[in-house]
C-alpha atoms as a PDB file:
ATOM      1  CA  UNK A   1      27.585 -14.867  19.199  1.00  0.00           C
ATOM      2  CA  UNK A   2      29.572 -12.504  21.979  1.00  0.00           C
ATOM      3  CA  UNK A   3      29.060 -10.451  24.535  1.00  0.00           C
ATOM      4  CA  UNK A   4      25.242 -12.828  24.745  1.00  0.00           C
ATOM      5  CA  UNK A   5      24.368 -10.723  22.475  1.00  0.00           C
ATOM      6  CA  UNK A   6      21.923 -12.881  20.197  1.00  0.00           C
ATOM      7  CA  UNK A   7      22.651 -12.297  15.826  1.00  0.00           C
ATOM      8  CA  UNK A   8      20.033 -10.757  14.223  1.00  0.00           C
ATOM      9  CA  UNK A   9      17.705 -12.816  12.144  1.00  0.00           C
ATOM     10  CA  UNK A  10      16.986 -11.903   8.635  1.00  0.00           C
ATOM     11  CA  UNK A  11      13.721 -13.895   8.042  1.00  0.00           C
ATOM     12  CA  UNK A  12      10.451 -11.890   7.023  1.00  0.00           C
ATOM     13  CA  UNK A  13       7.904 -12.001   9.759  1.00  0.00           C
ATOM     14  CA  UNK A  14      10.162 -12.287  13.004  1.00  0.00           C
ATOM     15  CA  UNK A  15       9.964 -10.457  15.926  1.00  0.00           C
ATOM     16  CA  UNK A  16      13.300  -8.163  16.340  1.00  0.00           C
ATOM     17  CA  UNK A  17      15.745  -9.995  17.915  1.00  0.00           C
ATOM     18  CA  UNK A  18      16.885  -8.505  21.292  1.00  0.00           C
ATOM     19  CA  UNK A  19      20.433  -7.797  22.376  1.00  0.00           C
ATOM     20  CA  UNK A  20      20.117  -8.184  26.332  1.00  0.00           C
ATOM     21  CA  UNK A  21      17.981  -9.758  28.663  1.00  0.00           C
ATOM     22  CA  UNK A  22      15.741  -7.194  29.352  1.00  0.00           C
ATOM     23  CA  UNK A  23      14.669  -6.933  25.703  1.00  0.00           C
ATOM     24  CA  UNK A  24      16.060  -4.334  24.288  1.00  0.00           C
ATOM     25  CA  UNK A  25      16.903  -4.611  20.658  1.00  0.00           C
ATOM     26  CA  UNK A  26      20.150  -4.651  18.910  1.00  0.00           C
ATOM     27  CA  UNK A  27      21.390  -1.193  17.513  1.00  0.00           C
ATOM     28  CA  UNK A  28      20.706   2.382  18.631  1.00  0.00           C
ATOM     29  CA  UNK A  29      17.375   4.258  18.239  1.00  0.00           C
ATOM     30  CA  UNK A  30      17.904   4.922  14.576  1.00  0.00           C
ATOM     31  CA  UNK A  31      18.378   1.361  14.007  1.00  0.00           C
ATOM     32  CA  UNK A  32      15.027   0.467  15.626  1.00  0.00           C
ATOM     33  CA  UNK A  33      13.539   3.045  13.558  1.00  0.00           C
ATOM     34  CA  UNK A  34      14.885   1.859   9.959  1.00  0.00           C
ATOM     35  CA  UNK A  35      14.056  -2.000  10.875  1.00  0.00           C
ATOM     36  CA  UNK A  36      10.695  -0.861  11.766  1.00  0.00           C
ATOM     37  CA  UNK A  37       9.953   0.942   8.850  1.00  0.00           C
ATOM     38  CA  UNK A  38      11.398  -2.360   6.944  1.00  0.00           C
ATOM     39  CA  UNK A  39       9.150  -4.295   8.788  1.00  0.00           C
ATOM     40  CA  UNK A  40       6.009  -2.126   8.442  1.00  0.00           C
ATOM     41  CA  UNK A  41       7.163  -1.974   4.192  1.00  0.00           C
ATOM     42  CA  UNK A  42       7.172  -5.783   4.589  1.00  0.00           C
ATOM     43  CA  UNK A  43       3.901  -6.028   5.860  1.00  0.00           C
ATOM     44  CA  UNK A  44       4.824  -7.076   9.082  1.00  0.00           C
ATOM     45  CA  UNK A  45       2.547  -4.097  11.218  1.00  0.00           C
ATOM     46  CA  UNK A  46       2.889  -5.908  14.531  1.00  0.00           C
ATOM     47  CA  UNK A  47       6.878  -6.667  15.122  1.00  0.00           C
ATOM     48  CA  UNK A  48       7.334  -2.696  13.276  1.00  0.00           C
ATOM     49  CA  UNK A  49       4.616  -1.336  16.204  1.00  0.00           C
ATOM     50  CA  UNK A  50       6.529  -3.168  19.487  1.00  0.00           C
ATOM     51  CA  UNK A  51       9.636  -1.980  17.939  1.00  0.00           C
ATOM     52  CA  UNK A  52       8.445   1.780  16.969  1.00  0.00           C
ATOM     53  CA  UNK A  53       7.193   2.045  20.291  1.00  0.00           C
ATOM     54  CA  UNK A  54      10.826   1.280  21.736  1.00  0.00           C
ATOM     55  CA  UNK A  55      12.064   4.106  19.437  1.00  0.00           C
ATOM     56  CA  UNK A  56       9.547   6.148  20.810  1.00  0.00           C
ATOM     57  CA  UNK A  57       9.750   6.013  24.298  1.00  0.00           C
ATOM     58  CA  UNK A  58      13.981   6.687  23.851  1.00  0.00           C
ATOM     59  CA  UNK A  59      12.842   9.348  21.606  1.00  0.00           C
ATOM     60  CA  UNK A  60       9.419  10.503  22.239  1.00  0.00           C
ATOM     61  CA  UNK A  61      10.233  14.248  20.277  1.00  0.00           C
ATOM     62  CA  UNK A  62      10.822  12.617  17.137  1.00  0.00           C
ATOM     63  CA  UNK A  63       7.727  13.136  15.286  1.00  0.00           C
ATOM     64  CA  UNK A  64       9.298  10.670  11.990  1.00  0.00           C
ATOM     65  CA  UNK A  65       9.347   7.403  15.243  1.00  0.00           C
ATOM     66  CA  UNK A  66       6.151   8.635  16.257  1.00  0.00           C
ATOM     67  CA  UNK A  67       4.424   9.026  12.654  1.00  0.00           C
ATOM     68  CA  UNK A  68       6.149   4.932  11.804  1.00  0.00           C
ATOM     69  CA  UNK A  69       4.375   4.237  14.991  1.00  0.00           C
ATOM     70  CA  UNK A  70       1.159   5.571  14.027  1.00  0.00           C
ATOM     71  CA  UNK A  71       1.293   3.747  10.941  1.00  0.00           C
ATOM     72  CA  UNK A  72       1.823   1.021  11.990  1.00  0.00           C
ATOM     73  CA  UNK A  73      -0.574   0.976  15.058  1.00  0.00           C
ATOM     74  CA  UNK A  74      -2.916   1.877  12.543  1.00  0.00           C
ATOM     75  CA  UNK A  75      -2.008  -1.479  10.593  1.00  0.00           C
ATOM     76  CA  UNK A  76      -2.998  -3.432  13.249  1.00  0.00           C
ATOM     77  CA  UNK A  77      -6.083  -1.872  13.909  1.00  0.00           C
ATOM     78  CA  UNK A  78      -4.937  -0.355  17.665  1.00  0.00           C
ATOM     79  CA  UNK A  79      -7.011   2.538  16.394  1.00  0.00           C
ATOM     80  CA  UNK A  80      -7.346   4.737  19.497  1.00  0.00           C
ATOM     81  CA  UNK A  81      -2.968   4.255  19.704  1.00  0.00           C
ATOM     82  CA  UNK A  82      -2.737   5.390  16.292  1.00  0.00           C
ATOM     83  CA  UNK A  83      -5.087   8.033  16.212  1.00  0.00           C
ATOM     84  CA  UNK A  84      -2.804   9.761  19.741  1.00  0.00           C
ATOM     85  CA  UNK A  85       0.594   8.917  17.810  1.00  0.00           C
ATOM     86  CA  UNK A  86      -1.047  11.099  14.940  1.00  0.00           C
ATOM     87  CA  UNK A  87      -2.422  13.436  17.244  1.00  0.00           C
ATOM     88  CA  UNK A  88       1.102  14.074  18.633  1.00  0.00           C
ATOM     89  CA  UNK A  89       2.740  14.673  15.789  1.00  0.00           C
ATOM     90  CA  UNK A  90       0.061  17.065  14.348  1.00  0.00           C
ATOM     91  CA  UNK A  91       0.310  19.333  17.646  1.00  0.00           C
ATOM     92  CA  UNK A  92       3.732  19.303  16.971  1.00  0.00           C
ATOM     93  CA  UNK A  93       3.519  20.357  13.476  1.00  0.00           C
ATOM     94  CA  UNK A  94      -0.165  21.443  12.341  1.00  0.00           C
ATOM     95  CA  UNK A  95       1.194  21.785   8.894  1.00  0.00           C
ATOM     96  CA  UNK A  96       1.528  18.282   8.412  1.00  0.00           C
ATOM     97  CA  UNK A  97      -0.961  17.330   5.822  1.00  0.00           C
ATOM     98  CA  UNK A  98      -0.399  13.438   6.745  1.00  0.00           C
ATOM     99  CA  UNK A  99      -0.458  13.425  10.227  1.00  0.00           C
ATOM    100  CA  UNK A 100      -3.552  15.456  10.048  1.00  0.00           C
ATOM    101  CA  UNK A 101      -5.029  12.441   7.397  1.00  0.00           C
ATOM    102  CA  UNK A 102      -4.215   9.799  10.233  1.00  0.00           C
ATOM    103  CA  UNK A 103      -5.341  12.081  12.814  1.00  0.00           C
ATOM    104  CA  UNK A 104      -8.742  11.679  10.321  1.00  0.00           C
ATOM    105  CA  UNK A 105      -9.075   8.181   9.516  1.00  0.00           C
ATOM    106  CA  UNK A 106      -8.382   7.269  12.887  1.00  0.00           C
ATOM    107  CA  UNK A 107     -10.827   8.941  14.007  1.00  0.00           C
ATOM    108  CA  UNK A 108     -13.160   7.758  11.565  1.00  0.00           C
ATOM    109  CA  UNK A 109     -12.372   4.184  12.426  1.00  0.00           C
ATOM    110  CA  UNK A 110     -13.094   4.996  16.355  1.00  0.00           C
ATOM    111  CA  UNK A 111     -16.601   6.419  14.591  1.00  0.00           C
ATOM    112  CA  UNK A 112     -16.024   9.868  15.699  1.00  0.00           C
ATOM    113  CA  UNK A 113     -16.888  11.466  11.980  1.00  0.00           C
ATOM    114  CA  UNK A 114     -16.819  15.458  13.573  1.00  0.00           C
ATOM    115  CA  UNK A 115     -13.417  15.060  14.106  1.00  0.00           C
ATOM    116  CA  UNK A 116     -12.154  13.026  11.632  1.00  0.00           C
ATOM    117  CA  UNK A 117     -13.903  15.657   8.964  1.00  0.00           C
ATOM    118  CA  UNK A 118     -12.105  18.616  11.077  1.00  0.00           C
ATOM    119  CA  UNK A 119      -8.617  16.553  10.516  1.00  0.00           C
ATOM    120  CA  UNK A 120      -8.971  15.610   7.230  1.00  0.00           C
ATOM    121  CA  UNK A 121     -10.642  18.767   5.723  1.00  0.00           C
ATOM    122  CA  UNK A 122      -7.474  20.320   6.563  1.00  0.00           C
ATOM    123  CA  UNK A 123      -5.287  17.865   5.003  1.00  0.00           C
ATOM    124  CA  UNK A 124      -7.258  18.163   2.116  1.00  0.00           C
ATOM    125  CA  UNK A 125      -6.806  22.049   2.239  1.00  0.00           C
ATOM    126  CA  UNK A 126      -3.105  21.598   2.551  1.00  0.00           C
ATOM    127  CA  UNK A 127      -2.817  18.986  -0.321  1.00  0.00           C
ATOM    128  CA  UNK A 128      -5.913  19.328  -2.650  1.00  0.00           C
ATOM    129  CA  UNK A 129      -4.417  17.309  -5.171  1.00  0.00           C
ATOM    130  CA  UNK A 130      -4.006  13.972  -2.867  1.00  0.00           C
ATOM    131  CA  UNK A 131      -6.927  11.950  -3.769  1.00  0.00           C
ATOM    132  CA  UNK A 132      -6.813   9.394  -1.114  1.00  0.00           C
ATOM    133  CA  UNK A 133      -7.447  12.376   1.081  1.00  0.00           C
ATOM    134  CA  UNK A 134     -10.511  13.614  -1.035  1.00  0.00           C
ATOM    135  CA  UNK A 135     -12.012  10.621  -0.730  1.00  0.00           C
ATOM    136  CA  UNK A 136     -11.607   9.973   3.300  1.00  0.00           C
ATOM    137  CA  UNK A 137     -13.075  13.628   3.715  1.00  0.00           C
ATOM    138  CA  UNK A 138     -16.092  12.911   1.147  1.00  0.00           C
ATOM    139  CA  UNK A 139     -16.349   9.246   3.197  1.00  0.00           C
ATOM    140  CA  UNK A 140     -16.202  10.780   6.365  1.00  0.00           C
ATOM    141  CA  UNK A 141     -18.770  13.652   5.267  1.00  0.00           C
ATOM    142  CA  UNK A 142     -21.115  11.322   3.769  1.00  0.00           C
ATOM    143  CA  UNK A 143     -21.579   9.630   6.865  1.00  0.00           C
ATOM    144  CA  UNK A 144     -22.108  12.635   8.890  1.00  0.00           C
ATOM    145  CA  UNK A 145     -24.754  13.642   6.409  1.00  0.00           C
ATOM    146  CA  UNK A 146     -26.615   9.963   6.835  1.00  0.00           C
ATOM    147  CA  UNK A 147     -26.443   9.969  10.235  1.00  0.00           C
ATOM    148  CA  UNK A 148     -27.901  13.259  10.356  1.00  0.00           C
ATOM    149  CA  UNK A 149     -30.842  11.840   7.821  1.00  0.00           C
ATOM    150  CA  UNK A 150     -29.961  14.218   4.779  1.00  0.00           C
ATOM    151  CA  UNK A 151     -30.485  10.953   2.552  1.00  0.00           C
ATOM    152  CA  UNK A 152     -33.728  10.318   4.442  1.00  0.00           C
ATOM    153  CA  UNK A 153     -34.630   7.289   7.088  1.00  0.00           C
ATOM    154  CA  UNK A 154     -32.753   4.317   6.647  1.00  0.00           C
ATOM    155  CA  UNK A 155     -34.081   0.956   5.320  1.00  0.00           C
ATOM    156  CA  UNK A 156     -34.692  -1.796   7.113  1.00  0.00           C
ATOM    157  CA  UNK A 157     -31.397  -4.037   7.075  1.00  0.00           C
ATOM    158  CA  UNK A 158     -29.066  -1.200   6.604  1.00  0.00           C
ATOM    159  CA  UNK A 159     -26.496  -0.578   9.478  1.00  0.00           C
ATOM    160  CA  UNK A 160     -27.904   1.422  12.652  1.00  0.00           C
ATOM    161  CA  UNK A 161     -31.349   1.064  11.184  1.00  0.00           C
ATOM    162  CA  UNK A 162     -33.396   1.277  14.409  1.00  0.00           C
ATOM    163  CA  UNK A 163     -37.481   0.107  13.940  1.00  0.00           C
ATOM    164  CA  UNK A 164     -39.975   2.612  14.672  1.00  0.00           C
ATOM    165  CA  UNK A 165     -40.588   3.122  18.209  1.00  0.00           C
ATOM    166  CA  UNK A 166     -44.915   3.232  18.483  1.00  0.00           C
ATOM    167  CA  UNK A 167     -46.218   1.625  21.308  1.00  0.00           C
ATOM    168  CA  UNK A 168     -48.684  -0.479  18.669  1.00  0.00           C
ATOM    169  CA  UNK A 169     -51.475   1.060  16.467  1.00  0.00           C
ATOM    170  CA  UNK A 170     -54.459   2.856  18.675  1.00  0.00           C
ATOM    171  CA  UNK A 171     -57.678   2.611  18.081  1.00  0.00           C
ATOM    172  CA  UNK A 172     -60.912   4.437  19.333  1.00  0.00           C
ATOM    173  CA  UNK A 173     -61.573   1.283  21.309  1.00  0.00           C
ATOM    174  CA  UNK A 174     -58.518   0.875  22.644  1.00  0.00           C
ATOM    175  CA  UNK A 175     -58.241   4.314  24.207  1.00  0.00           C
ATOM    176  CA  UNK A 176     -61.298   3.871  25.876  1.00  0.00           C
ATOM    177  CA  UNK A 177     -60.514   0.359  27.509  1.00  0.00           C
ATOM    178  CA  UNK A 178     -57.487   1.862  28.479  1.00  0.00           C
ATOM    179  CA  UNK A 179     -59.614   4.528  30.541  1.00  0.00           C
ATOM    180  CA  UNK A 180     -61.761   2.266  32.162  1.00  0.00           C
END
């Protein structure tokens, strides 16, 4: 070791090693960029997102750092973080069929099903032929459609079932104790 500069550990699952005291990791930009899409290939969402996000604020116009972000905020369920990452890139490019998926499922995720139908309807026009993106729109719509009651009420049990809401059954009798 020179320079305290620290050497990089190769071992699956650590955090990036840094290079200076203040944290910054060893390498340029590009470097954190490839080691976080390593990382996030490894299955290792959380070190790839803290380094992504490094990448990203030293280059926040690169929409490839910001869409390795997204994924892997995504991973790691930071939901509302993935779905702006996704949002950035697709207002930088609105033909990008995947940021416009993530833009989706994000949304879906956060439970807002209008927008994550907009999103992914139009990565689905852009790629018909990716399936995974089929299926997120027909997921997204079908839950649109249940909340809206097209399947009719929902069964006691199943998710947001709420109980009817009658104040108790009325009878002839009752009414008139009431007005007495």
């Amino acid at each position: 070791m020179s320079g305290g500069q620290e050497q990089a550990a190769g071992g699956a699952g650590e955090p990036p090693v840094t290079g200076s005291a203040d944290g910054t990791p060893l390498g340029d930009v590009y470097d954190w960029f490839r080691r976080g899409e390593q990382l996030l290939a490894e299955g290792h969402p959380a070190a790839a997102e803290q380094l992504l996000a490094r990448a990203a604020a030293a280059e926040p116009s690169s929409r490839s750092i910001r869409e390795a972000l997204a994924r892997a905020q995504f991973d790691v369920g930071s939901y509302r973080a993935a779905l702006e990452s996704f949002r950035v890139v697709a207002l930088a490019d609105p033909s990008d069929d995947y940021a416009q998926f993530g833009w989706g499922i994000a949304a879906a995720r956060l439970g807002d099903f209008e927008t994550s139908v907009e999103h992914l309807a139009l990565a689905v026009a852009m790629q018909p032929q990716v399936a995974h993106y089929q299926a997120a729109l027909r997921q997204s719509r079908a839950t649109l459609a249940a909340r809206a009651g097209a399947f009719g009420p929902l069964l006691p049990g199943a998710p947001g079932y709420l109980p009817p809401q009658s104040g108790g059954r009325s009878t002839d009798s009752d009414d008139r104790e009431d007005q007495a």
